[in-house]
N, C-alpha and C. Protein backbone atom coordinates (compact mmCIF):
# COMPACT_ATOMS: atom_id res chain seq x y z
N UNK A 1 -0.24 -22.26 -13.46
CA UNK A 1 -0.76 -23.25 -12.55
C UNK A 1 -1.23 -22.54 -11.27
N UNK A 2 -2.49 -22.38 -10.75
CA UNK A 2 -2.86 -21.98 -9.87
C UNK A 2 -2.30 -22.85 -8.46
N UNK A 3 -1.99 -21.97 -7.34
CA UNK A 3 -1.69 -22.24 -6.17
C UNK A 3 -2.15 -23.34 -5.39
N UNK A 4 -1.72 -24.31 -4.99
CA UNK A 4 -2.36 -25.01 -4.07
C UNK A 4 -2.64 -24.64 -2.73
N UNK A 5 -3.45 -25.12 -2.20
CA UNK A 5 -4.68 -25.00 -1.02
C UNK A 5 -3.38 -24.46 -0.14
N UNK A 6 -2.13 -25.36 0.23
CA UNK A 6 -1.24 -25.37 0.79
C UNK A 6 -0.37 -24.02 1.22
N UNK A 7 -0.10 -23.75 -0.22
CA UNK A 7 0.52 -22.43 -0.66
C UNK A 7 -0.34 -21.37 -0.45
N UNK A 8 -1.70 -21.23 -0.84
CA UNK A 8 -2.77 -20.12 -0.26
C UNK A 8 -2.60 -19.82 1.53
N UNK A 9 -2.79 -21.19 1.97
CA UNK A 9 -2.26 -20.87 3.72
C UNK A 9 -1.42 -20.35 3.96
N UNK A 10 -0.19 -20.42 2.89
CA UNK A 10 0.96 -19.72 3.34
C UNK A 10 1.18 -18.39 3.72
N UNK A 11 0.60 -18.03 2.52
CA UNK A 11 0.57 -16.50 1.92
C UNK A 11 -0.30 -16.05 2.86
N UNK A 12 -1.46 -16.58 3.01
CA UNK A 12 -2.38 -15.79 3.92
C UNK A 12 -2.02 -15.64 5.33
N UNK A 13 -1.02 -16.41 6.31
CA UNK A 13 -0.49 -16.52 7.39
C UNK A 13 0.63 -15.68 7.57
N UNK A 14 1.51 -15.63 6.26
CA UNK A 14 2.59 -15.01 6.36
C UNK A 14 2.01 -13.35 6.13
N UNK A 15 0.66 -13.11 4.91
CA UNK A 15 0.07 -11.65 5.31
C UNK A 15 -0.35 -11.08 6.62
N UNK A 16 -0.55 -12.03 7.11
CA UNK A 16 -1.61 -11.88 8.33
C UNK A 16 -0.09 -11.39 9.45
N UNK A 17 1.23 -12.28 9.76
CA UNK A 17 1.84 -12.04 10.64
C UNK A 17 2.80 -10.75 10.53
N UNK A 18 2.94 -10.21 9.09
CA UNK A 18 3.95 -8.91 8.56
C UNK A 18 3.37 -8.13 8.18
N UNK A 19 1.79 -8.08 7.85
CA UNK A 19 1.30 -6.69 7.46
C UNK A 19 0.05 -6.60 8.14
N UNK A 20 -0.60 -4.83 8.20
CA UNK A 20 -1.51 -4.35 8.37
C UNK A 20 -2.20 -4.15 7.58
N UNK A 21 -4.18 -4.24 7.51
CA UNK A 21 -4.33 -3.83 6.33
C UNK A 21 -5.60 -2.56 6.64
N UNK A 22 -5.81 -1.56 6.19
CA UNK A 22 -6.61 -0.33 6.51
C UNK A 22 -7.74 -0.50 5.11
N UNK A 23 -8.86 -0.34 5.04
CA UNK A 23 -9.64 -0.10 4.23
C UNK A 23 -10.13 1.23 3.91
N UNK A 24 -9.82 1.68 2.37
CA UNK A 24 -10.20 3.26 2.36
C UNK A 24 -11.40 3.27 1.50
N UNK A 25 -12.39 4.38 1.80
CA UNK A 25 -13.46 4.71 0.94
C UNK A 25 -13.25 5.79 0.48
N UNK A 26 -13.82 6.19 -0.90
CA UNK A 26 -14.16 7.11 -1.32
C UNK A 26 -14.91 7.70 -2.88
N UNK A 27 -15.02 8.33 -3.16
CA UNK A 27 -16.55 8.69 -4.16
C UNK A 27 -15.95 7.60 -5.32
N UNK A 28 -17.07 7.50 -5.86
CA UNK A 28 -16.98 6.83 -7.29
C UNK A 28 -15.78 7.58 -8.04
N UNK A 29 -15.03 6.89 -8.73
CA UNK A 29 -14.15 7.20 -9.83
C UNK A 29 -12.68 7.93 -9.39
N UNK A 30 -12.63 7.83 -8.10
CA UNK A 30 -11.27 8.42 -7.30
C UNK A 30 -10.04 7.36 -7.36
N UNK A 31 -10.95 6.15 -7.32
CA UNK A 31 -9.63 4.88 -7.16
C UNK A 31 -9.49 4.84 -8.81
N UNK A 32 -10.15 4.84 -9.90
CA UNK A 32 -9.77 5.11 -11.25
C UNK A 32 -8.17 6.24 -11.42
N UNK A 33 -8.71 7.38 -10.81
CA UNK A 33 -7.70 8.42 -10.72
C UNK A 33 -6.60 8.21 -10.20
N UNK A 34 -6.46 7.45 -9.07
CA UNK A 34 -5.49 7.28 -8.34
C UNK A 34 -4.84 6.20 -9.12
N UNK A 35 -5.56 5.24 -9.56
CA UNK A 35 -4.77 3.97 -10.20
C UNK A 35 -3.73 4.60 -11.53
N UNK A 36 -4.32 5.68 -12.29
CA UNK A 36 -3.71 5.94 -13.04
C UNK A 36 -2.75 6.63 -12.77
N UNK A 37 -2.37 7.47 -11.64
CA UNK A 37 -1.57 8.47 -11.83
C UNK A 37 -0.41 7.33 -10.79
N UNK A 38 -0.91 6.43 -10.26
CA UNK A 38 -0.17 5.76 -9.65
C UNK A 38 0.84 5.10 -11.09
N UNK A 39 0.27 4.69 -11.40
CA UNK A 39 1.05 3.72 -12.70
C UNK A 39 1.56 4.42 -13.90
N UNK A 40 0.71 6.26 -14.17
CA UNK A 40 1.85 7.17 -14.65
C UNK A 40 3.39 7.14 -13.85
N UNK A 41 3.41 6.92 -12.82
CA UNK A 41 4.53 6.83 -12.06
C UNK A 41 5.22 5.65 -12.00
N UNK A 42 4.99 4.61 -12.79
CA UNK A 42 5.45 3.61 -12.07
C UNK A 42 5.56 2.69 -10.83
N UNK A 43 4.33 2.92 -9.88
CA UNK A 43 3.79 2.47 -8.89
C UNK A 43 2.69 1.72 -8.92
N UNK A 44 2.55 0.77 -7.89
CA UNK A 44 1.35 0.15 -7.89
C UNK A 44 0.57 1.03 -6.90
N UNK A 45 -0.52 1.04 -6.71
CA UNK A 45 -1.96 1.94 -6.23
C UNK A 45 -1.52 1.53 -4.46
N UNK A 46 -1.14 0.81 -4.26
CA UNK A 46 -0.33 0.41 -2.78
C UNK A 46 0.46 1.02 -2.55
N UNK A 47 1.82 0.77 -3.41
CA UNK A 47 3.14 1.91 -3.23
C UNK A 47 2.75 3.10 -3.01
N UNK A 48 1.84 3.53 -4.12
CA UNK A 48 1.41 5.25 -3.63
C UNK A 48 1.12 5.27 -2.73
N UNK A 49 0.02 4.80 -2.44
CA UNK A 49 -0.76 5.05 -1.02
C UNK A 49 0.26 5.31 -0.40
N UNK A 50 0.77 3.72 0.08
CA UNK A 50 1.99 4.09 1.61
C UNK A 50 3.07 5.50 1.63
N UNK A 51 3.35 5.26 0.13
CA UNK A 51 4.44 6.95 0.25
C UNK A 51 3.93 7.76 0.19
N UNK A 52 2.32 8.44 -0.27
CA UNK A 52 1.49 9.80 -0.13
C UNK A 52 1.44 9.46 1.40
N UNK A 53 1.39 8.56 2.03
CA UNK A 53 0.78 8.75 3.91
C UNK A 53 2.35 9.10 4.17
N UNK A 54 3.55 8.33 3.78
CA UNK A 54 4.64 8.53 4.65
C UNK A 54 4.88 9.78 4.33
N UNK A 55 4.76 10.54 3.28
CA UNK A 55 5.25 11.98 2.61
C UNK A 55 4.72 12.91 3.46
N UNK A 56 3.51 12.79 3.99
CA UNK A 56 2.62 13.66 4.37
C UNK A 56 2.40 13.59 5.87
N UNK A 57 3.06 12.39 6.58
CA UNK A 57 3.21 12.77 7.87
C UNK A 57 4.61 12.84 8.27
N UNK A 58 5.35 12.60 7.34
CA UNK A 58 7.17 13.16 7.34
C UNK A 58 7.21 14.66 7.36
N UNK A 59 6.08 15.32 6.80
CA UNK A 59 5.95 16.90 6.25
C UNK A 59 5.01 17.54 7.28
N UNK A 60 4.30 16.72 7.70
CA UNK A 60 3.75 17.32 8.99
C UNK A 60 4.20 17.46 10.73
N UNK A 61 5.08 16.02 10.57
CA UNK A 61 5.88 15.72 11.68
C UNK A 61 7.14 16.40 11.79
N UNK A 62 7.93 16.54 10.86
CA UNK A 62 9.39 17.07 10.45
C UNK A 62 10.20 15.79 10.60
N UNK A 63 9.59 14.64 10.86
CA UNK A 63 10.54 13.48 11.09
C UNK A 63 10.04 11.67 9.74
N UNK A 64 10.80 11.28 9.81
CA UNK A 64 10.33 9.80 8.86
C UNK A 64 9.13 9.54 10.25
N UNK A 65 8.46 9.01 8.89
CA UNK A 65 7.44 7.96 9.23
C UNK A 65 7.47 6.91 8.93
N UNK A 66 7.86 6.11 9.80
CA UNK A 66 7.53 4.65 9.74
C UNK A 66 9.11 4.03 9.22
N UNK A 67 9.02 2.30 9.55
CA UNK A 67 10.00 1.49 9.04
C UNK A 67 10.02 1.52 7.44
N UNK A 68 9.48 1.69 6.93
CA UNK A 68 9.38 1.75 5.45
C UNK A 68 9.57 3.02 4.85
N UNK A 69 10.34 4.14 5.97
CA UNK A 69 10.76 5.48 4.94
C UNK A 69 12.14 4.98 4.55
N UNK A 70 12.44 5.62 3.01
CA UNK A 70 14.33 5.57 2.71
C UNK A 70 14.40 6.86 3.76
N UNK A 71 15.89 7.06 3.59
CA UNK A 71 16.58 8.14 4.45
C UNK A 71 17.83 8.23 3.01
């Protein structure tokens, strides 16, 4: 049963007040690559993302990045 009008407001208000959203580009057939190796892993193409950025400025910083690192 698709969502009512109601429930769409929800979701979209409650996205809008707890998350950020960044738009990435890049060449043809990269988000193919990424989707897969994301979901070789057991991740969705999101999860990766956020933990390749937190990995990589945890490793550049020497410290967690962000509310969303484990410890």
């Amino acid at each position: 049963m698709p969502a009512s009008k109601a429930q769409q407001r929800a979701v979209s208000k409650y996205m809008k007040e707890n998350y950020d959203e960044i738009k990435v580009r890049m060449e043809k057939g990269q988000k193919d690559t990424i989707k897969a190796h994301a979901e070789a892993r057991g991740e969705s193409v999101n999860g990766f993302v956020n933990r390749a950025i937190a990995e990589t400025m945890e490793r550049d910083n020497g410290a967690p990045a962000g509310p969303n690192k484990e410890e």
